[in-house]
Protein backbone atom coordinates (compact mmCIF):
# COMPACT_ATOMS: atom_id res chain seq x y z
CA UNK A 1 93.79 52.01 125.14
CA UNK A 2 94.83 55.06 124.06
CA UNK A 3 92.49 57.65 123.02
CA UNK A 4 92.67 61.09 121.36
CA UNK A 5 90.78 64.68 121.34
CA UNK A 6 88.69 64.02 118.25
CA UNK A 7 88.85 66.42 115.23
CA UNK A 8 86.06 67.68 113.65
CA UNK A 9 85.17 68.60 110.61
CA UNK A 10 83.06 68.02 107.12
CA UNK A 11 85.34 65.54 104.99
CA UNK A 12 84.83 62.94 108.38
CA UNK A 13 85.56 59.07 107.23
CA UNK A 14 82.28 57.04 106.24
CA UNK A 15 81.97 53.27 107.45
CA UNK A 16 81.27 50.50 105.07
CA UNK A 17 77.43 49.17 105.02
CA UNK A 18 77.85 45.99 105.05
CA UNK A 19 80.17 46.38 108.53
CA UNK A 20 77.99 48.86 110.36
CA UNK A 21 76.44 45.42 112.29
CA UNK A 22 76.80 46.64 115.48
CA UNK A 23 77.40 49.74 117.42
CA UNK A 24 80.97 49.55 118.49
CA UNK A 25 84.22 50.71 118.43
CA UNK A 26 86.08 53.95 118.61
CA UNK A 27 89.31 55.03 117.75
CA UNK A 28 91.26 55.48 115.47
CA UNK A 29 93.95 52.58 114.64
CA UNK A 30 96.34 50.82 116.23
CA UNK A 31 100.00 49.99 116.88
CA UNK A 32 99.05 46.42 116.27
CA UNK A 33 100.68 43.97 118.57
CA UNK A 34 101.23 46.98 121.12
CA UNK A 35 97.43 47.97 121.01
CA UNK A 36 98.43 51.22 121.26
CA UNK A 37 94.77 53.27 120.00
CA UNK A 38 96.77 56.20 118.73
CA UNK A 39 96.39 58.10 115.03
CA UNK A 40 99.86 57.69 113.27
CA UNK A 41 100.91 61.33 112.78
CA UNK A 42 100.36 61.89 116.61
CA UNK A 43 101.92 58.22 117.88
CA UNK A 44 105.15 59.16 114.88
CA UNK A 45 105.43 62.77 117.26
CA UNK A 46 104.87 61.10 120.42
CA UNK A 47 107.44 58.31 120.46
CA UNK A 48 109.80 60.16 118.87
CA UNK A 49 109.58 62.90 121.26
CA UNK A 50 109.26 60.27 123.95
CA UNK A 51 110.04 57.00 123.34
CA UNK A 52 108.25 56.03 126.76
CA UNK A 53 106.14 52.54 126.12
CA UNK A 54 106.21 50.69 128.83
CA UNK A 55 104.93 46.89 128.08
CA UNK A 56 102.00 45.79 129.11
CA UNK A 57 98.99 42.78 129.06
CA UNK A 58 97.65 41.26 125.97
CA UNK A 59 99.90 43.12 123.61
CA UNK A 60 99.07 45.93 125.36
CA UNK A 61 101.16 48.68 125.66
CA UNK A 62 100.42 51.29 128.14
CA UNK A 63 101.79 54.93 127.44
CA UNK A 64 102.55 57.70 129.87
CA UNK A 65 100.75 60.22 128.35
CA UNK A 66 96.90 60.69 126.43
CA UNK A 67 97.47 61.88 122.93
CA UNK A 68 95.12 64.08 120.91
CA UNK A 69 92.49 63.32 117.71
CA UNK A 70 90.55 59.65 116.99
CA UNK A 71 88.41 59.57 114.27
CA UNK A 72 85.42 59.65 114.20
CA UNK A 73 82.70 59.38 111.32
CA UNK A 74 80.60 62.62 110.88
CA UNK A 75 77.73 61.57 112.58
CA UNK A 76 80.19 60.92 115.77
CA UNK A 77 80.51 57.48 115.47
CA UNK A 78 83.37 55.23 116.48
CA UNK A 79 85.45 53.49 113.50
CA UNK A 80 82.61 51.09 111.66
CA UNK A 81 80.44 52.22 114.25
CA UNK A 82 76.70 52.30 113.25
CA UNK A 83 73.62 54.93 114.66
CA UNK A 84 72.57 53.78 118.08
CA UNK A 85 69.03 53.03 118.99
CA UNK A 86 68.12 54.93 121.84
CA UNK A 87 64.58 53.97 121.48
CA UNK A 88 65.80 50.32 122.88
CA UNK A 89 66.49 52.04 126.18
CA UNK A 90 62.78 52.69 126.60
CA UNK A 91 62.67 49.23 127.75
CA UNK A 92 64.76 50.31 130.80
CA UNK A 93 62.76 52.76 132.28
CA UNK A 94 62.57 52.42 135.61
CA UNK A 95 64.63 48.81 136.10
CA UNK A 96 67.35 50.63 138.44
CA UNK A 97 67.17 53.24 141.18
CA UNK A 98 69.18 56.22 141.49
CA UNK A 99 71.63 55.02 144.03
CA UNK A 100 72.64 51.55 141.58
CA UNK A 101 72.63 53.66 138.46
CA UNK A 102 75.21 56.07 140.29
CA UNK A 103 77.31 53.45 141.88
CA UNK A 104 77.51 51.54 138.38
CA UNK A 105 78.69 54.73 136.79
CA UNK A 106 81.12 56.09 139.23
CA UNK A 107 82.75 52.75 140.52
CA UNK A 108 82.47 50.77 137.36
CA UNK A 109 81.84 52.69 133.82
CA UNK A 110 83.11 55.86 134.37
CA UNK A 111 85.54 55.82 136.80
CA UNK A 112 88.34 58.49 134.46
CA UNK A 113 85.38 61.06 135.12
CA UNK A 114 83.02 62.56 131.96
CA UNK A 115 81.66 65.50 130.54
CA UNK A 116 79.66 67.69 132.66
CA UNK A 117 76.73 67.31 129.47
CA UNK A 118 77.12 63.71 128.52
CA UNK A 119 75.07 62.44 131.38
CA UNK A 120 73.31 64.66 134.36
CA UNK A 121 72.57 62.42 136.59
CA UNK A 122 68.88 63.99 139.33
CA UNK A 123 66.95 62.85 141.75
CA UNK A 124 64.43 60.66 139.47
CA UNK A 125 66.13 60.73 136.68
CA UNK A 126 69.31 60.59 134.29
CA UNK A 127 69.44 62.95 131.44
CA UNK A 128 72.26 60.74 129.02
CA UNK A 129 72.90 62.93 125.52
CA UNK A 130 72.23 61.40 122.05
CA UNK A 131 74.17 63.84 119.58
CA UNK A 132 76.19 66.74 120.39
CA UNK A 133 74.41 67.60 117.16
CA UNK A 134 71.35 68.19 117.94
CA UNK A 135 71.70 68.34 121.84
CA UNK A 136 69.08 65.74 122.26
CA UNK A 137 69.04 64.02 125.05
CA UNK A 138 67.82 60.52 126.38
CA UNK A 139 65.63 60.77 129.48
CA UNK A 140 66.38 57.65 131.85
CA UNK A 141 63.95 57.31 134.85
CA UNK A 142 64.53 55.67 138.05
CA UNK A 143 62.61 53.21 140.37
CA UNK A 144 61.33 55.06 142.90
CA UNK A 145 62.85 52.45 145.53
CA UNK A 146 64.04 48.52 144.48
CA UNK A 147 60.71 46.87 145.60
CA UNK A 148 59.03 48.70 143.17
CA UNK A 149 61.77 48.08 139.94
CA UNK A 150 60.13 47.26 136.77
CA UNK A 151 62.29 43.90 135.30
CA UNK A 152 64.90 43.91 133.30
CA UNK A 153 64.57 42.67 129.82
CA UNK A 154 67.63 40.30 128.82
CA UNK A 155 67.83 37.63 127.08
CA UNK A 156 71.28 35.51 129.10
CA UNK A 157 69.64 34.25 132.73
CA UNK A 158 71.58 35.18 135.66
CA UNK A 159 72.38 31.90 138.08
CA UNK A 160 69.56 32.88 140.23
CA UNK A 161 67.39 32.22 136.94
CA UNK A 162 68.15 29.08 136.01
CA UNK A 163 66.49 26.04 137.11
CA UNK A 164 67.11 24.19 140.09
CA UNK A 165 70.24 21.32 139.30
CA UNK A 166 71.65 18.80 140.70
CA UNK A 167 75.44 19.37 142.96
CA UNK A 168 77.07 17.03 140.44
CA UNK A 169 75.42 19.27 137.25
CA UNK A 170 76.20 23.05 138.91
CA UNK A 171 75.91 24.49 135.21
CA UNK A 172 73.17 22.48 134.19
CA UNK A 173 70.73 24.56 132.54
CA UNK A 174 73.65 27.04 131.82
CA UNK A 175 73.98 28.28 127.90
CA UNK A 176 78.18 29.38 127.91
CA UNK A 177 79.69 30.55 124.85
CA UNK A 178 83.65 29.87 124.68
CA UNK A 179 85.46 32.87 122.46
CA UNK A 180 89.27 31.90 121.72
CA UNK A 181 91.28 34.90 121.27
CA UNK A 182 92.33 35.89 117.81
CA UNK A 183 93.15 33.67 114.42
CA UNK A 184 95.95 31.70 114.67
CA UNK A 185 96.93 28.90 111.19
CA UNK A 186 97.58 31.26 108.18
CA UNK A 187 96.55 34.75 109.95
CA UNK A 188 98.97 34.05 112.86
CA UNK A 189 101.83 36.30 111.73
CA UNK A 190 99.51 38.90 110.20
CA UNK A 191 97.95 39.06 113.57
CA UNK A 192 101.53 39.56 115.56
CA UNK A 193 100.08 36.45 117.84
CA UNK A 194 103.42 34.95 116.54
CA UNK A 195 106.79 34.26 117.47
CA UNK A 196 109.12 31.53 116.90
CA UNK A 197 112.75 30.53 119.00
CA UNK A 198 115.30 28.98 116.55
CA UNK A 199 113.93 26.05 115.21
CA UNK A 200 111.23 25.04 118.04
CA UNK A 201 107.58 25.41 117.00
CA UNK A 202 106.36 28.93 116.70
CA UNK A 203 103.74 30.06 119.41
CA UNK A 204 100.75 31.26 118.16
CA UNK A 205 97.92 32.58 120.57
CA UNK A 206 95.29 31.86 117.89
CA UNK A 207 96.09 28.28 118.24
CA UNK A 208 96.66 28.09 122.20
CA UNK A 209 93.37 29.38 122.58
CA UNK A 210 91.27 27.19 120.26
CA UNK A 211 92.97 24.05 121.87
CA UNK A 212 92.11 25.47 125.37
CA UNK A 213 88.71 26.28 124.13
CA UNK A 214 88.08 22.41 123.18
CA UNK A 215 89.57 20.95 126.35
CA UNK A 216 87.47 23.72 127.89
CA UNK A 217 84.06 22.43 126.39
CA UNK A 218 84.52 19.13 127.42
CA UNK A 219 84.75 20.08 131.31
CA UNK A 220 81.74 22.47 131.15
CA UNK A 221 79.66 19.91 129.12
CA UNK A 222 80.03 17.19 132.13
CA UNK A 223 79.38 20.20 134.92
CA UNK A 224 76.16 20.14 132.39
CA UNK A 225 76.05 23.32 130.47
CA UNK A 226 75.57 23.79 127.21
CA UNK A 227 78.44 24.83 125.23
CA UNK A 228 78.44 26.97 122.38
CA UNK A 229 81.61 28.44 120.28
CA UNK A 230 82.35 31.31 118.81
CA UNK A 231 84.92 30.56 117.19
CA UNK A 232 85.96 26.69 116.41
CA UNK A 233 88.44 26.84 114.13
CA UNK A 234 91.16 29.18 112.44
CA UNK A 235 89.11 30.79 110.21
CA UNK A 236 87.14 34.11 110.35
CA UNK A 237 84.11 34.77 111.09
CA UNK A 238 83.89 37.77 109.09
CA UNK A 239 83.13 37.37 105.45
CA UNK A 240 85.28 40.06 105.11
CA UNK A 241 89.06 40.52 104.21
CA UNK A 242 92.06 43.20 104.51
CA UNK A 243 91.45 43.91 100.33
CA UNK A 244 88.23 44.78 101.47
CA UNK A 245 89.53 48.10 103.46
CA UNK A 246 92.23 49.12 101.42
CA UNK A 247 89.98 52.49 100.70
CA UNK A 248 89.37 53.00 104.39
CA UNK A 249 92.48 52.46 105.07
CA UNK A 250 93.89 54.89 102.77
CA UNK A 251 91.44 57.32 103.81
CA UNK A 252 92.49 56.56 107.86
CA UNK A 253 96.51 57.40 107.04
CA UNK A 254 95.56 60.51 105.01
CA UNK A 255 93.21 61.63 107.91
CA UNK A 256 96.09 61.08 110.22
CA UNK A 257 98.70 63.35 108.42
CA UNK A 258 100.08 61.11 105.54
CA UNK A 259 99.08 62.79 101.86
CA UNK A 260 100.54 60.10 100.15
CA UNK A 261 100.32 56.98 102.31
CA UNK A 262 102.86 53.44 100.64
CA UNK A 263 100.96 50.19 100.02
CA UNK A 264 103.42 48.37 101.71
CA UNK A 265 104.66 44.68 100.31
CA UNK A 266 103.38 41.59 99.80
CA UNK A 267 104.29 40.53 103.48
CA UNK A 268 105.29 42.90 105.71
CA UNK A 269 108.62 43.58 107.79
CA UNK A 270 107.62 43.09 111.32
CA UNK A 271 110.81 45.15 112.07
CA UNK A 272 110.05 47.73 109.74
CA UNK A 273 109.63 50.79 112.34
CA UNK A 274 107.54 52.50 109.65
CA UNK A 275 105.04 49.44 108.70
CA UNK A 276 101.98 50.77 110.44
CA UNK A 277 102.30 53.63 108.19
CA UNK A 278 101.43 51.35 105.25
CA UNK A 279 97.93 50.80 103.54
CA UNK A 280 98.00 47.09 103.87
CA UNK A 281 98.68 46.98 107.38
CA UNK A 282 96.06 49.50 108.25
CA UNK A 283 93.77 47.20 106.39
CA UNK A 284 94.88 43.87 107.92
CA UNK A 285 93.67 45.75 111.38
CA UNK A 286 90.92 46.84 110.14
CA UNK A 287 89.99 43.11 108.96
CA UNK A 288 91.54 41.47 111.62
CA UNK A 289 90.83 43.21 114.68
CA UNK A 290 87.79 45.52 114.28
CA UNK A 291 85.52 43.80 111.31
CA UNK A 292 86.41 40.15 113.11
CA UNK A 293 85.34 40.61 116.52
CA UNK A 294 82.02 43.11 115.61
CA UNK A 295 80.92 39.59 113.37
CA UNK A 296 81.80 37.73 116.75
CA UNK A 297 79.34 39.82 118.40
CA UNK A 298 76.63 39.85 115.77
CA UNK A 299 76.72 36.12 116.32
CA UNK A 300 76.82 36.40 120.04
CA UNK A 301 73.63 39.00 119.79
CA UNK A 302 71.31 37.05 117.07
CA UNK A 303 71.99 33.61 117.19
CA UNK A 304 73.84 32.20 119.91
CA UNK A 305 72.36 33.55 123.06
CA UNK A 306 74.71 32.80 125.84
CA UNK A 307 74.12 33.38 129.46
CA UNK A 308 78.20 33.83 129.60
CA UNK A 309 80.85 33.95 127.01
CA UNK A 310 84.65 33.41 128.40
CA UNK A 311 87.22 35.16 126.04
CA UNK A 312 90.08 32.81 126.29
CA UNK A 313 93.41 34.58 125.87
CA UNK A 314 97.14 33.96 126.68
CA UNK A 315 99.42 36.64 127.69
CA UNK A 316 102.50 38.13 126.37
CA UNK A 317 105.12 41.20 126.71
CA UNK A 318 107.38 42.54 124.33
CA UNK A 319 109.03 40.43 122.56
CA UNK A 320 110.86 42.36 119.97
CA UNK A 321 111.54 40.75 116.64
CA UNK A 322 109.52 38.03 116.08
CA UNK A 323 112.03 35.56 114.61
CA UNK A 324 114.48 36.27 117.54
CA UNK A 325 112.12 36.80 120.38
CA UNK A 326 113.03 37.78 124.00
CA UNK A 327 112.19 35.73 126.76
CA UNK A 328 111.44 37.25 130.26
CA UNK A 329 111.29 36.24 133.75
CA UNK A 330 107.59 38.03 134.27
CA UNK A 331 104.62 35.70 134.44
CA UNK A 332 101.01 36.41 135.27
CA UNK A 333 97.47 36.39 135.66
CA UNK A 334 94.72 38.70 135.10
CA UNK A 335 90.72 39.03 133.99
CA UNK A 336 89.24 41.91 133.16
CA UNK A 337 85.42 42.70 132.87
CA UNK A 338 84.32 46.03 131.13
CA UNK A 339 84.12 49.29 132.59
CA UNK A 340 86.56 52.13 133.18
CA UNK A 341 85.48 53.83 130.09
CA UNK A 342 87.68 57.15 128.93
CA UNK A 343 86.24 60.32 128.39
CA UNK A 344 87.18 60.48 124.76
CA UNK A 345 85.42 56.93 124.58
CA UNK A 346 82.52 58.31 126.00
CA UNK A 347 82.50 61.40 123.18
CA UNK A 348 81.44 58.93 120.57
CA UNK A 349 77.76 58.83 120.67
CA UNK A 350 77.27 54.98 119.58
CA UNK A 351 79.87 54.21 122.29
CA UNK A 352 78.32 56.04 124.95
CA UNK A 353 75.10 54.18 124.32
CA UNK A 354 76.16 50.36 124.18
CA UNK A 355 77.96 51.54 127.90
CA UNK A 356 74.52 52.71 129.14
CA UNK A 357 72.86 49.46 127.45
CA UNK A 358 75.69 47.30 129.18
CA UNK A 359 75.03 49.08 132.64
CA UNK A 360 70.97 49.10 132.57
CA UNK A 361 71.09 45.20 131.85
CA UNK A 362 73.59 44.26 134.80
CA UNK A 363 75.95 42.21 133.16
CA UNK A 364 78.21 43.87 135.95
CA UNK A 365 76.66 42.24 138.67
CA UNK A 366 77.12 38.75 137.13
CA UNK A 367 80.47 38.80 135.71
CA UNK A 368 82.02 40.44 138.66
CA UNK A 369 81.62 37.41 140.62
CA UNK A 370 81.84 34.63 138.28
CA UNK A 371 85.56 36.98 137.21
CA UNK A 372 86.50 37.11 141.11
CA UNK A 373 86.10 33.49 141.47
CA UNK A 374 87.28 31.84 138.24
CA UNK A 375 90.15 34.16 139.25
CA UNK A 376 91.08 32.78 142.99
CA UNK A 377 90.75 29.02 140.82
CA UNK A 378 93.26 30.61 138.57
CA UNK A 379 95.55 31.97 140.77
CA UNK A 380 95.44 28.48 142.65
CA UNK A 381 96.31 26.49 139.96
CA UNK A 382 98.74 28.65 138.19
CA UNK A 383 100.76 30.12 141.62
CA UNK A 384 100.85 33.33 139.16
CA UNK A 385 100.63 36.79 140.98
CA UNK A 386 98.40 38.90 139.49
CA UNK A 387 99.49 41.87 136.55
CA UNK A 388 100.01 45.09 137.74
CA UNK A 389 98.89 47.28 135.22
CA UNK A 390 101.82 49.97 135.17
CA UNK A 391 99.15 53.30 134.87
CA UNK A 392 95.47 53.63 135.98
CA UNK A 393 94.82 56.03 132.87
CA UNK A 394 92.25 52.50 131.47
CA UNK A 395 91.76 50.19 133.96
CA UNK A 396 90.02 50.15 137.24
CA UNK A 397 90.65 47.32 139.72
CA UNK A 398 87.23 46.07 140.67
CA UNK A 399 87.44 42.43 142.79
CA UNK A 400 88.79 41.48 146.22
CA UNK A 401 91.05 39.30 144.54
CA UNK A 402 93.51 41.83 143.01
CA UNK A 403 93.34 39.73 139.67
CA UNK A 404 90.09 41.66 138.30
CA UNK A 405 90.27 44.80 136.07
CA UNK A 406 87.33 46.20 134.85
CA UNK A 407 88.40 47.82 131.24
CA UNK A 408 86.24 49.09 128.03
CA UNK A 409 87.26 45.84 125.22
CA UNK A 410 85.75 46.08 122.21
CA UNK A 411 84.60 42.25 122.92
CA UNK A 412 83.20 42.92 126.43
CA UNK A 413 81.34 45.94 125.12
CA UNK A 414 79.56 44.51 122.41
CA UNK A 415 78.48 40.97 123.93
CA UNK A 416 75.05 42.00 125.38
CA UNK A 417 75.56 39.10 128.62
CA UNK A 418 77.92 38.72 131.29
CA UNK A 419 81.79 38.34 129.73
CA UNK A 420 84.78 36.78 131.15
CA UNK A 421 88.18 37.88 129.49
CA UNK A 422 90.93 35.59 130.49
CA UNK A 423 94.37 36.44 130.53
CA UNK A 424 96.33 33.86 132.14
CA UNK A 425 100.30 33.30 131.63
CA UNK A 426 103.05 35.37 129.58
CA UNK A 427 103.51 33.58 126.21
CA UNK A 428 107.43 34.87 126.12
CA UNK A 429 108.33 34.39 129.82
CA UNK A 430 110.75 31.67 130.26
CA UNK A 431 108.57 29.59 131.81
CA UNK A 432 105.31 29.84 129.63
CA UNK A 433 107.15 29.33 126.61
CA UNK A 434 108.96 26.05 128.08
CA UNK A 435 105.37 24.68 128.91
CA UNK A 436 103.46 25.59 125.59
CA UNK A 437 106.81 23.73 123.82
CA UNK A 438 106.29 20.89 126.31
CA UNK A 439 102.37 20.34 124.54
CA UNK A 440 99.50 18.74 125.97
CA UNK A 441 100.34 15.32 128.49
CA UNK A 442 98.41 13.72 130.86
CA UNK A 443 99.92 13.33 133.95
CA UNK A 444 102.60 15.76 135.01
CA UNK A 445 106.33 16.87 133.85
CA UNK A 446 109.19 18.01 134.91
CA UNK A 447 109.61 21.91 133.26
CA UNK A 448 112.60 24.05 134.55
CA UNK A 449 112.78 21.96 137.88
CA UNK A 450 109.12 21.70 138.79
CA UNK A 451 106.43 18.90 137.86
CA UNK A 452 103.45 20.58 136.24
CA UNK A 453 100.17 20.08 134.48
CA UNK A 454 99.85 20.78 130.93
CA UNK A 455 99.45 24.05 130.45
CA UNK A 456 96.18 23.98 128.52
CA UNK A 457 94.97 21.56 131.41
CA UNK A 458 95.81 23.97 133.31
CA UNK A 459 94.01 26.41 131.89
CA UNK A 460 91.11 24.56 131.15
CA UNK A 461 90.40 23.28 134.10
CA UNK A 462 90.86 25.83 136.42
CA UNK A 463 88.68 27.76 134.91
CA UNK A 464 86.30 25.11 134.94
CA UNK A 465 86.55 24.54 138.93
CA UNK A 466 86.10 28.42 138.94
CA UNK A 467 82.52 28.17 137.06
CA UNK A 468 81.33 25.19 138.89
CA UNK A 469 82.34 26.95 142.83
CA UNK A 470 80.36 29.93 141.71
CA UNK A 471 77.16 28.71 140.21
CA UNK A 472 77.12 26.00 142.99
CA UNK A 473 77.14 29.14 145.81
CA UNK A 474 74.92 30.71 143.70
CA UNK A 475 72.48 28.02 142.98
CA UNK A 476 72.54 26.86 146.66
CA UNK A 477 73.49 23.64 145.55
């Protein structure tokens, strides 16, 4: 992601109530299928001046250069970003030493480097600051040595926690909540998870990923965990809607150097080079993308309770215009975990705090593992190489694989357990697209020369085999 120098000032944008759920995300908004975080008037100058994108994962476009300015609400929040409660953090006090607390934030969290007065870092103690404000600061101590660590309070079990199973059950026991990647149905094309080749059927992630999800289920369910979903069908889980943040939206554009900002049409023109310029599809982001996933993670936090959720995604480049897509030779795999937070995305106080929540209750040390070896199933499955990412400016590779990035996801950050985000196969490659058109067999099929699996077999159960080889090591089983 793409981050910004954040301007200051009194006439700072205000978050709905009703979406201030959780404390989450930063920045401002977003080239939309690109993912480029980058306020309009600076990403108009910047390409323009520059025109150097260079494609990347998920939709993900990775720039050459940082750009200047994310908003930020007056009270340094992220976009629909609510007040942290520091006071939570009391129940941390000394759960980690000085030696894990500085090896989680220089290998893992904060990795790009931060400001000398975010967090001082002493002998028995961390000194992490709450508002730049007031200059408060949050006072962290450290266990003396690890015999003498207070526990840590969580509510997902790590496998050492779980009851003793049975080497046929290697999840039993295991609460696992299965996240499928965007909308898909109706929302498909408002999302950009859509693209269609002449008259074959038109690929849409949203989809892919709820039918992997189900196959998905089934496999864990005999391995004997308990499966839980947060998302099960096409529609959202927010209550809200884009006509909802027409306002903020309006409010966003003007912030970013557009007086007089158009409402755009009905339905937008995906190759209109001006369209995320528009008041409607500011607001579609703003439903689709921030408001959805923070009511993903409310659910996550309050009612499901999962000792691991797997984000199930597909992959894709560039594609260009939707209707006449491009298909490419690249395919690949890669899983990221969070971490490698930016220095802007450390600024914002509420972000700041769910990183040093997310550190103090050692999701890392989980979901490092369980990432690493669902990967190596992955990668044996598929025969996919892993992504390269083409800069190091937001991810940091973390596993002995060379298929594990650790990056700061809006997802990964707010899900207080262990999280998973898969990212297996390019959507547009030649060879993806020929296998999601192929659809679900048993069996296998001949697909550009070379007999192979479904592809959401595939998918589903490689991850599976990943699960049940790591909670078997780890359970002794």
């Amino acid at each position: 992601m793409f981050h910004c120098k954040k301007a200051r000032g009194n006439d700072e944008i205000q978050m709905p109530n009703a979406e201030l759920k959780t404390n989450h995300e930063s920045q401002g908004m977003t080239f939309r299928r690109l993912g480029l975080v980058i306020p309009l008037a600076f990403a108009r100058r910047a390409v323009a001046s520059r025109r150097r994108v260079i494609r990347g994962s998920s939709f993900v476009a990775i720039s050459v250069s940082i750009f200047a300015t994310t908003l930020r609400s007056a009270d340094n929040l992220g976009v629909l970003g609510s007040a942290p409660k520091w006071s939570v953090l009391e129940h941390y006090q000394e759960t980690i030493t000085h030696d894990e607390f500085a090896h989680l934030i220089n290998d893992v969290y904060c990795t790009h480097g931060f400001a000398a007065d975010l967090i001082k870092i002493d002998h028995n103690a961390a000194q992490i600051l709450i508002n730049r404000e007031s200059h408060n600061v949050f006072t962290l101590r450290f266990a003396p040595d690890a015999n003498s660590k207070a526990h840590v309070p969580r509510l997902w079990r790590p496998a050492r926690s779980l009851l003793p199973a049975k080497p046929e059950k290697p999840l039993s026991g295991l609460r696992v909540a299965l996240d499928p990647g965007h909308l898909g149905g109706k929302w498909a094309k408002m999302e950009e998870r859509w693209f269609q080749v002449g008259d074959t059927k038109p690929v849409t992630e949203g989809d892919l990923t709820l039918r992997v999800s189900r196959m998905l289920a089934s496999r864990l369910r005999k391995l004997g965990a308990t499966v839980l979903y947060v998302r099960n069908s096409t529609d959202p889980i927010t209550p809200k809607r884009p006509g909802d943040f027409k306002e903020l939206a309006r409010k966003i554009l003007i912030k970013n150097g557009l007086p007089q900002p158009r409402i755009g049409g009905d339905v937008l023109d995906p190759n209109d080079p001006e369209k995320e310029q528009t008041i409607r599809w500011q607001s579609e982001m703003l439903f689709y993308r921030y408001s959805e996933i923070r009511r993903r993670a409310v659910l996550v936090n309050t009612k499901l309770h999962p000792d691991l959720v797997l984000c199930l995604h597909l992959n894709a480049e560039g594609w260009g215009d939707p209707s006449k897509p491009t298909l490419i030779d690249n395919n690949h795999l890669h899983l990221l975990v969070n971490g490698s937070y930016l220095q802007d995305e450390l600024d914002l106080d509420d972000e700041r705090f769910e990183m040093i929540r997310r550190l103090l209750s050692r999701a890392y040390d989980e979901e490092l593992p369980i990432a690493d070896t669902v990967a190596t199933s992955m990668a044996k499955a598929t025969g996919l190489p892993p992504y390269q990412y083409p800069t190091t400016l937001t991810t940091t590779k973390v596993d002995s694989s060379g298929y594990v990035y650790a990056r700061n996801l809006l997802a990964t950050r707010l899900y207080r357990c262990p999280v998973v985000y898969c990212e297996p196969y390019v959507m547009n490659s030649k060879d993806g697209f020929a296998r999601i058109q192929a659809g679900d067999y048993q069996g296998t099929k001949e697909i550009n020369g070379v007999a192979r699996k479904s592809i959401f077999r595939e998918y589903a159960d490689s991850v599976a085999e990943g699960l049940s080889e790591y909670y078997r090591h780890a359970r002794g089983l």
